[in-house]
Protein backbone atom coordinates (compact mmCIF):
# COMPACT_ATOMS: atom_id res chain seq x y z
CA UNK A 1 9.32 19.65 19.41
CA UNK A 2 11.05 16.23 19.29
CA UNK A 3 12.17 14.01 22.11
CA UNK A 4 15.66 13.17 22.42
CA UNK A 5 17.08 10.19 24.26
CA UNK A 6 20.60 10.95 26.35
CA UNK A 7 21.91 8.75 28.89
CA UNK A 8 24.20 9.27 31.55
CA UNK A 9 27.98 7.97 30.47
CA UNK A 10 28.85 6.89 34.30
CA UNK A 11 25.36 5.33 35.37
CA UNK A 12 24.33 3.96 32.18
CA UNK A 13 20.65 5.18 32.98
CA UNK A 14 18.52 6.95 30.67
CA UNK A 15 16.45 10.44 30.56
CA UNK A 16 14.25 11.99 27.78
CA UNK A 17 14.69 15.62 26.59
CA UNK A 18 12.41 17.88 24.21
CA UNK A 19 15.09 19.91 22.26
CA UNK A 20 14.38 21.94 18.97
CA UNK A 21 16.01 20.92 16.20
CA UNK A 22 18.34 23.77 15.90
CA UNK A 23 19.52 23.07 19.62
CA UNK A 24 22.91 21.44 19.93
CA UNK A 25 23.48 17.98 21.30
CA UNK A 26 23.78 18.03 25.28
CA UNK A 27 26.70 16.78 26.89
CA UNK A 28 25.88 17.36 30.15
CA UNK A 29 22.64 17.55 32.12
CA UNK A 30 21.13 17.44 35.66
CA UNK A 31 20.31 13.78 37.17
CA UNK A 32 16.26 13.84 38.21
CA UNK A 33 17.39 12.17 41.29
CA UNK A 34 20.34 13.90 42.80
CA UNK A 35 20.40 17.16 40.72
CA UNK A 36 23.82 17.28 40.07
CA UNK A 37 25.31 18.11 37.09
CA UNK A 38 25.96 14.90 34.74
CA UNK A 39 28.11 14.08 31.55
CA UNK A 40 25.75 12.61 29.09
CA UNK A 41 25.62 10.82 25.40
CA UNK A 42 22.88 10.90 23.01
CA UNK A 43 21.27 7.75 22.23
CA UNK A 44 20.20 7.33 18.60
CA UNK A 45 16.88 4.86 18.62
CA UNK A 46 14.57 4.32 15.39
CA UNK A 47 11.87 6.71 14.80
CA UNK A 48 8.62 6.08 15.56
CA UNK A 49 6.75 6.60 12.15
CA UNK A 50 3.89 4.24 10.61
CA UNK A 51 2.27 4.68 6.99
CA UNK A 52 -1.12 3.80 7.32
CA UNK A 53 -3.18 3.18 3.44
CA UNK A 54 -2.11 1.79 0.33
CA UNK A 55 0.31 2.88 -2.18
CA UNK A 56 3.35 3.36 -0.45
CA UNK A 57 4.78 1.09 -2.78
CA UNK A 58 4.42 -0.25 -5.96
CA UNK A 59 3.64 -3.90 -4.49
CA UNK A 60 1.23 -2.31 -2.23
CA UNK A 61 -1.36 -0.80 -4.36
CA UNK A 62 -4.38 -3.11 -2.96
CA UNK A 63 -6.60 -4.56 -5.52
CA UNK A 64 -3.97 -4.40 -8.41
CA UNK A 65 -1.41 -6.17 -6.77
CA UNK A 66 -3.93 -8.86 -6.01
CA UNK A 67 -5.49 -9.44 -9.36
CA UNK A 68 -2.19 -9.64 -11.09
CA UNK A 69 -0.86 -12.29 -8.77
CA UNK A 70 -3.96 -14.18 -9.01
CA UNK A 71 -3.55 -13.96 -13.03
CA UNK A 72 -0.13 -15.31 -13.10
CA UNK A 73 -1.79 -18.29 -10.98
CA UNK A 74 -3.98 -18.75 -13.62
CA UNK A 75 -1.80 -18.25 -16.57
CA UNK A 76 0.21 -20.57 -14.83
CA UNK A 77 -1.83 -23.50 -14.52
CA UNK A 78 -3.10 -23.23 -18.17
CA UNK A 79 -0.03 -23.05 -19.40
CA UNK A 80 0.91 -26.09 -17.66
CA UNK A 81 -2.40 -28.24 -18.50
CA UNK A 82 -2.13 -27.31 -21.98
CA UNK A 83 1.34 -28.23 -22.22
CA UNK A 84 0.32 -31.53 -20.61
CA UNK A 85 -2.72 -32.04 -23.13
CA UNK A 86 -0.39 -31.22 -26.19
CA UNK A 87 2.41 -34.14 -25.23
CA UNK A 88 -0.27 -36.77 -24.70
CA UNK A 89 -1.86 -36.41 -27.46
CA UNK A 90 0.26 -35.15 -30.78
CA UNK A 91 -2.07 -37.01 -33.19
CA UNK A 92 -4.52 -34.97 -32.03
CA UNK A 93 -3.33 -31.66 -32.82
CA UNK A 94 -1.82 -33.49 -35.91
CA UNK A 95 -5.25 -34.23 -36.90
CA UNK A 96 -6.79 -31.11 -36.00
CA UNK A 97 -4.22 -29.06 -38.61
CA UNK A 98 -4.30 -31.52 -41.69
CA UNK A 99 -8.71 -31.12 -41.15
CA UNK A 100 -7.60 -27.00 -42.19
């Protein structure tokens, strides 16, 4: 059964209730520390869920998703020192297709 946070509209303080979740919302309840009766709000807070493994997401499928990053690093830096080698030396490839 899930907990439910409601707190108390005229005290501001805050109590936690295990409702089903075909029970209606509470708009009243009893204080722990008087007992009287109470008007009360529901609080709506962020669930507490965690995903635990791999492959939640596409980005997150463990070894894949680090071998293709580390092959665009490498793509990337021969791309870039053979782009450097062709511009500083043309005769060379020149050369090397007038030898075919």
């Amino acid at each position: 059964m899930p907990t439910y946070v409601y707190k108390f509209i005229e005290t501001g303080e805050t109590i936690e209730v295990q409702q089903a979740f075909t029970d209606d919302a509470l708009t009243e309840a009893v204080h722990p520390v008087d007992g009287t009766v109470r008007p009360v709000k529901k609080v709506f807070t962020p669930i507490g869920v965690t995903f635990k493994g791999g492959g939640f997401y596409k980005t997150d499928s463990g070894s894949s998703s680090k071998g293709s990053s580390t092959s665009a690093a490498a793509s990337d830096s021969s791309t870039s020192s053979s782009s450097t080698e062709s511009a500083s030396s043309p005769s060379s490839s020149t050369a090397s297709s007038t030898a075919d």
